[in-house]
Protein backbone atom coordinates (compact mmCIF):
# COMPACT_ATOMS: atom_id res chain seq x y z
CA UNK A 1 123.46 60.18 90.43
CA UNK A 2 121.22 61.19 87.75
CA UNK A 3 122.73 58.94 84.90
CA UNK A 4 122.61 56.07 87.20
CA UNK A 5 118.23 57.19 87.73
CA UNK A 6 118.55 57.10 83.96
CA UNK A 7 119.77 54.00 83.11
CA UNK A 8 117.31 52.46 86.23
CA UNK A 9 114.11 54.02 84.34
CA UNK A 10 115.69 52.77 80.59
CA UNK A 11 116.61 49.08 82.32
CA UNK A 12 112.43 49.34 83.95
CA UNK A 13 111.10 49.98 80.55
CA UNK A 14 112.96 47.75 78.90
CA UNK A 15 111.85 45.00 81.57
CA UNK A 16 107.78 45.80 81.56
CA UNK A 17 108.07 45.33 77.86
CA UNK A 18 110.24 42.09 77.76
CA UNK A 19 107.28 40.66 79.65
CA UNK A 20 104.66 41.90 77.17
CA UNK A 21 106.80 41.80 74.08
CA UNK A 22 107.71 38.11 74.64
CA UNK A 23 104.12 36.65 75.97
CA UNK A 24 102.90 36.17 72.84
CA UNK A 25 104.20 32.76 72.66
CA UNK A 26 102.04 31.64 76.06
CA UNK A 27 99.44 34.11 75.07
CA UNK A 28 98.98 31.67 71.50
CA UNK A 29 98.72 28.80 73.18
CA UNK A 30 96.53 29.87 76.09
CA UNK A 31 94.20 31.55 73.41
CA UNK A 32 94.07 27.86 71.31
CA UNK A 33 93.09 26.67 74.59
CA UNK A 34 90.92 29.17 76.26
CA UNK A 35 88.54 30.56 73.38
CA UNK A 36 89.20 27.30 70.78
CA UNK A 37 91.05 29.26 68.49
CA UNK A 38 93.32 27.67 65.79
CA UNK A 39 97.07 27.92 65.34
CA UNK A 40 96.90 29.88 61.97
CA UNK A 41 93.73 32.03 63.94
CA UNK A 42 96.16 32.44 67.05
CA UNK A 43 99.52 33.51 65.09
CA UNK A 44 98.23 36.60 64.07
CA UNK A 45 98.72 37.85 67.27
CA UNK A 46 102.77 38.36 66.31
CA UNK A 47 101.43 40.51 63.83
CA UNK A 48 99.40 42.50 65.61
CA UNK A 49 102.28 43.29 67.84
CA UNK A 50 104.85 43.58 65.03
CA UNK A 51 103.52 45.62 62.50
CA UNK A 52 102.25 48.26 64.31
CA UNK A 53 105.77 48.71 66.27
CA UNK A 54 106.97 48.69 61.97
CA UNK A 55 104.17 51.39 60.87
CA UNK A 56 104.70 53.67 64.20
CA UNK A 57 108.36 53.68 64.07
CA UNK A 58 108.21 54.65 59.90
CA UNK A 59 106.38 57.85 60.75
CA UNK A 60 106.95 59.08 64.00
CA UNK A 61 110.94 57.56 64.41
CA UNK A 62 112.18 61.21 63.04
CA UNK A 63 110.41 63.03 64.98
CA UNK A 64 110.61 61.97 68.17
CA UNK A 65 114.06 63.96 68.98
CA UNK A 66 111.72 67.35 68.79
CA UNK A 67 109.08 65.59 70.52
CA UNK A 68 110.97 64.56 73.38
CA UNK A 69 112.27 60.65 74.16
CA UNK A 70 111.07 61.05 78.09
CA UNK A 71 107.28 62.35 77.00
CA UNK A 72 107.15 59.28 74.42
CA UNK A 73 108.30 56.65 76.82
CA UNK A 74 105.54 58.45 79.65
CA UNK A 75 102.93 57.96 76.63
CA UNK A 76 103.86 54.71 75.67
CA UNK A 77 103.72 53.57 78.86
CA UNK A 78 100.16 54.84 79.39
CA UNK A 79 98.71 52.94 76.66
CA UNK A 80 99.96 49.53 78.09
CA UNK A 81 99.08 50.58 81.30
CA UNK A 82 95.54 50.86 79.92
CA UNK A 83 95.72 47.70 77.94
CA UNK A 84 96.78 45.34 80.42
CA UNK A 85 93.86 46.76 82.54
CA UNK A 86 91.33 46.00 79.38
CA UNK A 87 92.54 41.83 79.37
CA UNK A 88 91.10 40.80 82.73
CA UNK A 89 88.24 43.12 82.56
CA UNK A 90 87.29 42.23 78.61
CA UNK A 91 88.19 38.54 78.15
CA UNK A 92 88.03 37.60 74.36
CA UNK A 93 90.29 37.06 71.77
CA UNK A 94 89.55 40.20 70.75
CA UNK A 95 91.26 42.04 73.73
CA UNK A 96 93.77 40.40 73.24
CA UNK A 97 94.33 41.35 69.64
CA UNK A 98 93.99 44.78 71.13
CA UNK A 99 96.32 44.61 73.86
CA UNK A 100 99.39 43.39 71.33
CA UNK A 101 98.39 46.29 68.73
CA UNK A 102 98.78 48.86 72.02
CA UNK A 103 102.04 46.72 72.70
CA UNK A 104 103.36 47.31 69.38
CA UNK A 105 102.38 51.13 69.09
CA UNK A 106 103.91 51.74 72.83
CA UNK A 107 107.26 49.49 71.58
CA UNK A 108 107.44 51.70 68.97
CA UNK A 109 108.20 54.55 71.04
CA UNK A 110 110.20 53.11 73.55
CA UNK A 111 112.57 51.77 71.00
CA UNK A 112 113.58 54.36 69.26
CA UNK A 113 113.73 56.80 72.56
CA UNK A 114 115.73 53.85 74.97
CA UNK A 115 118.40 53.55 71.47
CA UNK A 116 118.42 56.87 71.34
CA UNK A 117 119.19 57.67 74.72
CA UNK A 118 122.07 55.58 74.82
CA UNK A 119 123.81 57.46 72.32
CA UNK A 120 123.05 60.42 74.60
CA UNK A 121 124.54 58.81 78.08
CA UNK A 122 126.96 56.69 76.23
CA UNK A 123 131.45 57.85 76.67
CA UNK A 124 132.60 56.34 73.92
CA UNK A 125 131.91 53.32 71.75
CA UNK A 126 133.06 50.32 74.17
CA UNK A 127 130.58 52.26 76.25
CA UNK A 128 127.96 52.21 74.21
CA UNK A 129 128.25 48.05 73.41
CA UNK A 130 128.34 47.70 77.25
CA UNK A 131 125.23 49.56 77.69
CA UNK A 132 123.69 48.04 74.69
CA UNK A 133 124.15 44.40 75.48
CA UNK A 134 123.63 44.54 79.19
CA UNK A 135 120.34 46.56 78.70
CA UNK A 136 119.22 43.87 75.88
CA UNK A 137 120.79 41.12 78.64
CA UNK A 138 118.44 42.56 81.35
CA UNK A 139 115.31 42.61 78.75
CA UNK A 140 116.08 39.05 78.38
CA UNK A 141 116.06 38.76 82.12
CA UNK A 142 112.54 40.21 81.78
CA UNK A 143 111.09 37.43 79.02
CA UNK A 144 112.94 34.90 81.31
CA UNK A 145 110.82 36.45 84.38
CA UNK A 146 107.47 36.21 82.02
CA UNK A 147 107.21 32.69 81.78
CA UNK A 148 107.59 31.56 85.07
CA UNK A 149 105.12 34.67 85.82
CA UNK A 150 102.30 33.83 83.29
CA UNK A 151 103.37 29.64 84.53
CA UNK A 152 102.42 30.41 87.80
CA UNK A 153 98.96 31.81 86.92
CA UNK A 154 97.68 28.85 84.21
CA UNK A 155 95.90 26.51 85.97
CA UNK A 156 97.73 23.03 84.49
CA UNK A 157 94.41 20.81 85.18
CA UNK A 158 92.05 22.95 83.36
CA UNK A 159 93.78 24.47 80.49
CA UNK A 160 90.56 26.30 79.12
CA UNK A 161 90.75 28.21 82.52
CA UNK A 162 90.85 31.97 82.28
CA UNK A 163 92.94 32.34 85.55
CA UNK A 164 95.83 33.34 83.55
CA UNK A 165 94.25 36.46 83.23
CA UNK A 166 94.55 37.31 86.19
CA UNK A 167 98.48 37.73 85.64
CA UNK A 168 97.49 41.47 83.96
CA UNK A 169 96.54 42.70 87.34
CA UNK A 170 100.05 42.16 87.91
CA UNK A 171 101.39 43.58 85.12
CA UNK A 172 99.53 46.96 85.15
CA UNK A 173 100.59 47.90 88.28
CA UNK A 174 104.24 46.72 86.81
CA UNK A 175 103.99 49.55 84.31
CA UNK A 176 102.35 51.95 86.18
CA UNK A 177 104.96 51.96 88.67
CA UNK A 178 107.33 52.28 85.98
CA UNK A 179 105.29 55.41 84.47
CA UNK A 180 106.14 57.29 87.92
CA UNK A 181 109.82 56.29 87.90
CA UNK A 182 110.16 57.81 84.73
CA UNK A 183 107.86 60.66 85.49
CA UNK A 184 110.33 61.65 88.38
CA UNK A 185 113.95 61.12 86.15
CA UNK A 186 115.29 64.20 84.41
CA UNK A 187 116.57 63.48 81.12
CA UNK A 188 119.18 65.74 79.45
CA UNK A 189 118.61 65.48 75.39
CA UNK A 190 120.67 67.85 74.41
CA UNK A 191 121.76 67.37 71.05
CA UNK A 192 119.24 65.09 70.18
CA UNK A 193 117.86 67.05 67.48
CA UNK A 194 119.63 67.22 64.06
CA UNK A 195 121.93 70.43 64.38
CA UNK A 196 120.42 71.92 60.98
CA UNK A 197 116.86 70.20 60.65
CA UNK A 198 114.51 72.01 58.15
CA UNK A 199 111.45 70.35 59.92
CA UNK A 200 109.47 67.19 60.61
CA UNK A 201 109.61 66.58 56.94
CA UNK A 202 113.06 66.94 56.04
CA UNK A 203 113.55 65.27 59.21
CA UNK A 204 111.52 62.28 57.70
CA UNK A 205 113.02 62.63 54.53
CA UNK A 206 116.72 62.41 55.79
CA UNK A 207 115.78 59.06 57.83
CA UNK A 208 115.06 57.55 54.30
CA UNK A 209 117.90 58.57 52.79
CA UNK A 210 119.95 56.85 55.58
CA UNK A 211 118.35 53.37 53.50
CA UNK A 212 120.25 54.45 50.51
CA UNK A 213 123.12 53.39 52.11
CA UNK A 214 124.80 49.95 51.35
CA UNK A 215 125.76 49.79 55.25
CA UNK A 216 122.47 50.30 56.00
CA UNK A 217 120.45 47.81 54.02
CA UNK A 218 123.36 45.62 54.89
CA UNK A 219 122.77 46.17 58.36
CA UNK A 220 118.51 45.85 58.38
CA UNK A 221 118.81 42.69 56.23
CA UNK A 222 120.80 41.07 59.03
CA UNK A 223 118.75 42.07 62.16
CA UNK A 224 115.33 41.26 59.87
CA UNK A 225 116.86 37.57 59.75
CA UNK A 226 117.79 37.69 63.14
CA UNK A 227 114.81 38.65 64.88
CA UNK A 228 112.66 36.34 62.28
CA UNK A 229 115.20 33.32 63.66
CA UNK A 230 114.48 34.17 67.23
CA UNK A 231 110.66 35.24 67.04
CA UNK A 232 110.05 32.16 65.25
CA UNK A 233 111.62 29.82 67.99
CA UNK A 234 110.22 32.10 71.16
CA UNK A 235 106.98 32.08 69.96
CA UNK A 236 105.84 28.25 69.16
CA UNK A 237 108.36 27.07 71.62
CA UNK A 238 105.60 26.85 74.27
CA UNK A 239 103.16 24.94 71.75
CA UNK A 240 106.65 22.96 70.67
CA UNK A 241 106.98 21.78 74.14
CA UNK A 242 102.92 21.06 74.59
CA UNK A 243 102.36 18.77 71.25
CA UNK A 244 105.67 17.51 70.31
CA UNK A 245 107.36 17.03 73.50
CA UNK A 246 104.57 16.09 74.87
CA UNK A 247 104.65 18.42 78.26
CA UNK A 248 101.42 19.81 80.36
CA UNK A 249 100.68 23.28 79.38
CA UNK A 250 102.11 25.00 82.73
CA UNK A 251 105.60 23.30 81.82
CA UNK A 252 105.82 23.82 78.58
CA UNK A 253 105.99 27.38 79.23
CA UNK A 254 108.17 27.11 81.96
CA UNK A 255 110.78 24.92 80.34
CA UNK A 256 110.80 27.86 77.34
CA UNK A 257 112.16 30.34 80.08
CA UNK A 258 115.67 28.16 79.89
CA UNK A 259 115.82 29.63 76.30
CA UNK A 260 114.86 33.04 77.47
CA UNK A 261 117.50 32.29 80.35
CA UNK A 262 120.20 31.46 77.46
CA UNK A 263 119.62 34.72 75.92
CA UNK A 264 119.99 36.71 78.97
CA UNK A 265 123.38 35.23 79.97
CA UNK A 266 124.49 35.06 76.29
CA UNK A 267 123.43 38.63 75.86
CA UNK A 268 125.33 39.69 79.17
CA UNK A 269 128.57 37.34 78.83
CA UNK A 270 128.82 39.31 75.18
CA UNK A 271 128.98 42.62 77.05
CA UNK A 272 132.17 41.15 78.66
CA UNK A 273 133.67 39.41 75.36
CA UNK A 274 132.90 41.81 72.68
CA UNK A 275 134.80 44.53 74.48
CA UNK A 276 137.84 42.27 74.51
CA UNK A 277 137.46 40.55 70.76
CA UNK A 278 136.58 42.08 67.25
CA UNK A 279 132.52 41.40 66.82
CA UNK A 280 132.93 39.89 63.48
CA UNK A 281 134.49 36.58 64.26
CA UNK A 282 132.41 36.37 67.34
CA UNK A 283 129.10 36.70 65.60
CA UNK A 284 130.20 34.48 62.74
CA UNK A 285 131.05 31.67 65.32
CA UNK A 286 127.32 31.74 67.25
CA UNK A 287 125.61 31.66 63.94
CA UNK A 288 127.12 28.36 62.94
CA UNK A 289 126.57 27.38 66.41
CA UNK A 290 123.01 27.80 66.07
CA UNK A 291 122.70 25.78 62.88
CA UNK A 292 124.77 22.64 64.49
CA UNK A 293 122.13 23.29 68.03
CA UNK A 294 119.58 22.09 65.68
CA UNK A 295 120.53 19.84 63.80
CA UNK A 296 122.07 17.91 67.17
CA UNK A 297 118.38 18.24 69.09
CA UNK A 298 115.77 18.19 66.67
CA UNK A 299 116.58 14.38 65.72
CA UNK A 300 115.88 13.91 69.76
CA UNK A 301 112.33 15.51 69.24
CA UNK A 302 111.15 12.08 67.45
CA UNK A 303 108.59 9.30 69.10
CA UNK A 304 108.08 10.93 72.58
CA UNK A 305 105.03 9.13 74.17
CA UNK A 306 102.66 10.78 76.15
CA UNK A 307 103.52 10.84 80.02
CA UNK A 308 100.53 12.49 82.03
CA UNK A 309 102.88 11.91 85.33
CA UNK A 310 106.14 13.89 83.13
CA UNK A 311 108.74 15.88 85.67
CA UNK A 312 111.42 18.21 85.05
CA UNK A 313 113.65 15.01 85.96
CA UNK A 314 111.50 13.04 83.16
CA UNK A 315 111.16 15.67 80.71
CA UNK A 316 112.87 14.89 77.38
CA UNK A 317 116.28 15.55 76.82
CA UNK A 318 116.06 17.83 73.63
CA UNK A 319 113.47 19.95 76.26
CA UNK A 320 116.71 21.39 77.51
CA UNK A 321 119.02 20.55 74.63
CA UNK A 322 117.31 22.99 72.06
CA UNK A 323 116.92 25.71 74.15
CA UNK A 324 120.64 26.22 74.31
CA UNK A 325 120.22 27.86 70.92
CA UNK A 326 119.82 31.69 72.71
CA UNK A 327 123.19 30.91 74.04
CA UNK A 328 124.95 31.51 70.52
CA UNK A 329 121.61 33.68 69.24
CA UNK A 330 122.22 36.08 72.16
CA UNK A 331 124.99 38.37 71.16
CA UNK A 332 123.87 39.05 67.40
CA UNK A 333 121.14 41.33 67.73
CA UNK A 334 123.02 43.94 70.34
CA UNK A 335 126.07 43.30 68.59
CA UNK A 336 125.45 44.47 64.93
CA UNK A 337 123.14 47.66 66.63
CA UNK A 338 125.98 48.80 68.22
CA UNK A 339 128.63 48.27 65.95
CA UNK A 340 125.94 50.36 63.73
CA UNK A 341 124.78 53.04 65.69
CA UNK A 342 128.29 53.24 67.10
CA UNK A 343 129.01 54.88 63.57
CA UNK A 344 126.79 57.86 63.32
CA UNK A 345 126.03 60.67 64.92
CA UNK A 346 124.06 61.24 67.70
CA UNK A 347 120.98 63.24 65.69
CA UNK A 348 120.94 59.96 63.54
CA UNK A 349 120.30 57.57 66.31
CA UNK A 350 116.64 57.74 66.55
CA UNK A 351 115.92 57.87 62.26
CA UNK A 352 118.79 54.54 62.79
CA UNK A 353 116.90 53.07 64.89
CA UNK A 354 113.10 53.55 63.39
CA UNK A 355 114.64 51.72 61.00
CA UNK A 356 116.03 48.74 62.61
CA UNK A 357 112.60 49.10 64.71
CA UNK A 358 110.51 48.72 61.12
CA UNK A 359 112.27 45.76 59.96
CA UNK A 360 113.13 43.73 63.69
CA UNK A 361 109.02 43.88 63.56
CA UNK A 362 108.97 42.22 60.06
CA UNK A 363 111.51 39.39 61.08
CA UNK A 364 109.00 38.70 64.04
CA UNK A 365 106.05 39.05 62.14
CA UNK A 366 107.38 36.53 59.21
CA UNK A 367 109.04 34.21 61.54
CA UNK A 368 106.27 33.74 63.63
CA UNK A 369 103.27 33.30 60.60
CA UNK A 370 105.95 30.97 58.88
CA UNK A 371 106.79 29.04 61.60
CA UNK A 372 103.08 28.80 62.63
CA UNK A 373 101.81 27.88 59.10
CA UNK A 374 103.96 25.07 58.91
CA UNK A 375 103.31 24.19 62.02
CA UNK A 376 99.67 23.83 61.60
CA UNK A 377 99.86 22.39 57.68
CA UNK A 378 103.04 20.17 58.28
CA UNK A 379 104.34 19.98 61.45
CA UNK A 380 106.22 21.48 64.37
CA UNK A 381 109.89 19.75 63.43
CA UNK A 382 109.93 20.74 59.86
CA UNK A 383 109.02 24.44 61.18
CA UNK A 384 112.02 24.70 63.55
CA UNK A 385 114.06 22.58 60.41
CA UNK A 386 113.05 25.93 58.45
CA UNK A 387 115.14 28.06 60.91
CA UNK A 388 118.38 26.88 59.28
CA UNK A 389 117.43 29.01 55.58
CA UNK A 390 117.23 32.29 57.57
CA UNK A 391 120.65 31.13 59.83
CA UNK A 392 122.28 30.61 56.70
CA UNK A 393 121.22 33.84 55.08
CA UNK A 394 122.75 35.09 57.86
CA UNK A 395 126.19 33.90 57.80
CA UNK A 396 126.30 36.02 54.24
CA UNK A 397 124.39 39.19 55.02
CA UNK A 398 126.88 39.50 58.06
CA UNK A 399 129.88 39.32 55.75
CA UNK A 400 128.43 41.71 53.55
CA UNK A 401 127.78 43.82 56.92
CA UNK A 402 131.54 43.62 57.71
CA UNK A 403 132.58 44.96 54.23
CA UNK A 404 130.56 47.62 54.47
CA UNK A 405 131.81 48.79 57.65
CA UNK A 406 135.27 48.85 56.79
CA UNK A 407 134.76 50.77 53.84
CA UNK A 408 132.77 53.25 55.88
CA UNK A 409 134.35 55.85 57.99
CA UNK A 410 133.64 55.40 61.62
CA UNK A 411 132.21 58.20 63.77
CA UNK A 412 132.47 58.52 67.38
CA UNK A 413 129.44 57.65 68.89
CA UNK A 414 129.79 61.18 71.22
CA UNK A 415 129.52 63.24 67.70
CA UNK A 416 127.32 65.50 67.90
């Protein structure tokens, strides 16, 4: 009864954040429309999400076993709680610069503690990939949720409207209510802790000696390139749809939620597949599947005319085609965590994951100032043309990922 409470609060957490995590992309373009700021001005809100969740993780990933992964998601779940509050009540750009930094220092946290507690709950490995890619299935079920959420609060007539505001109400009493569920779990982290830790520091020092590794880098080169691939589409997706497809504001950012939708099911179906097939081949197939997804829609982007009386029946056919890229994006991310943290110890899941925390907030940061560079200097097709370097990259650093892995010896993911 308790481990299903458990995996309820993790699943909560994991769904308040996929809301918060993933609005930046309707958060850019209402800012470009609400307080007139520019695209380059407006993408630095990915950053102020990402490289917080990268700085917080690097010091405080170690430590968080002693500290406790229930009191860090209770804290982190207090500062967004708090934030959320601060966006209706303080509208500026500003705020919301603020509200993505608390986003980022509270993702931090959870991170590192929901990974971590997995490894905890978890049987056996096939165990842990279930858990894994269902929990990162429902968080896509979350960003899915946030668009037609935030859609149903921006006022399509008057896009400089701050009624979307208004949608934080919402969502602080979303994580507040979450705060109490996980107030009232009980969390067993026994054998969290490293058996024969020397302190905080040698803690700290023993998470960077985990880089060392060649599986390692292997590893955080791969999910850096994956996260930059998907930032950089979920973020300017929304603005995609507004000024080259040519849809109103309120459906542009309801038509992204069929990429967030492909993600969810991708990331759910894989929970069912990769416990039957071996990862590798599986992986390598939706990577090249992603590449051909835009090269086949992208050439459908061209010469769309403006249609003030568009429909979801009207809407442009690559509006749905190049969405379908989550569908093959969905199972990489889950899949290579789990195939890695499915190989060490449980006292080295959190310093494993701080890492893949640091760099996953790099690949956002860099895919989204990239994408939005060139999509304010060039122009929005030859930003989502970029996407195929980093899918590329990919295909190689997952190779190298495989070789690694056979060469290492594989520990039960119960180890203590």
């Amino acid at each position: 009864m308790n481990q299903r409470r458990i995996m309820l609060a993790l699943f909560m957490i994991y769904f308040v954040f996929a809301i918060l995590l993933n609005s930046v992309g309707t958060v850019i373009l209402q800012v470009i429309h609400t307080y007139g700021v520019d695209k380059g001005a407006a993408s630095v809100l990915e950053g102020f999400k990402d490289l917080p969740i990268a700085i917080v993780s690097f010091f405080v990933a170690s430590t968080l076993p002693r500290f406790g992964y229930k009191k860090a998601m209770l804290v982190a779940l207090a500062i967004v709680t708090a934030a959320t509050l601060a966006m209706p009540m303080i509208p500026a750009f500003a705020t919301a610069k603020l509200l993505f930094l608390c986003v980022g220092v509270a993702f931090a946290l959870v991170k590192v503690s929901v990974y971590s507690t997995i490894g905890l709950v978890a049987r056996d490995r096939k165990h842990h990939a279930g858990i894994t890619n269902m929990l990162e299935g429902f968080f896509m079920v979350g960003v899915l949720s946030a668009y037609w959420i935030f859609g149903f609060f921006i006022d399509a007539d008057d896009p400089a409207s701050t009624s979307w505001l208004n949608v934080y109400w919402l969502l602080s009493g979303l994580c507040a209510a979450t705060f109490l569920l996980v107030l009232v779990t009980s969390f067993d982290e026994y054998g969290a802790a490293p058996p024969d830790s020397r302190g905080p520091a040698a803690d700290f020092i023993e998470m960077l000696r985990l880089f060392v590794r060649p599986l390692v880098y292997v590893f955080v080169l791969t999910a850096f390139l994956s996260v930059l691939v998907e930032q950089a589409i979920g973020s300017w997706l929304p603005t995609f749809n507004n000024e080259i497809l040519m849809l109103p504001a309120t459906m542009s950012v309801q038509v992204t939620s069929i990429f967030a939708g492909c993600l969810a099911v991708g990331r759910l179906l894989a929970g069912v597949v990769m416990r039957r097939l071996n990862w590798y081949p599986v992986l390598t197939v939706c990577m090249l599947a992603m590449g051909a997804t835009v090269l086949l829609s992208l050439p459908l982007t061209h010469g769309i005319a403006h249609d003030p009386n568009v429909t979801w029946a009207t809407a442009p056919v690559a509006a749905f085609l190049f969405p379908l890229i989550g569908l093959f994006m969905a199972p990489i991310y889950p899949g290579i965590n789990s195939v890695m943290l499915s190989s060490l110890p449980r006292h080295q899941h959190a310093p494993m994951t701080g890492l893949l925390v640091i760099f996953s907030a790099l690949g956002g940061t860099t895919g989204s100032l990239i994408t939005g560079y060139v999509f304010g200097h060039v122009n929005g097709h030859f930003a989502f043309y970029l996407t195929l370097v980093p899918i590329v990259l990919m295909v190689g650093s997952l190779y190298g990922f495989k070789r690694q892995v056979e060469k290492s010896p594989a520990e039960a993911v119960v180890t203590a």
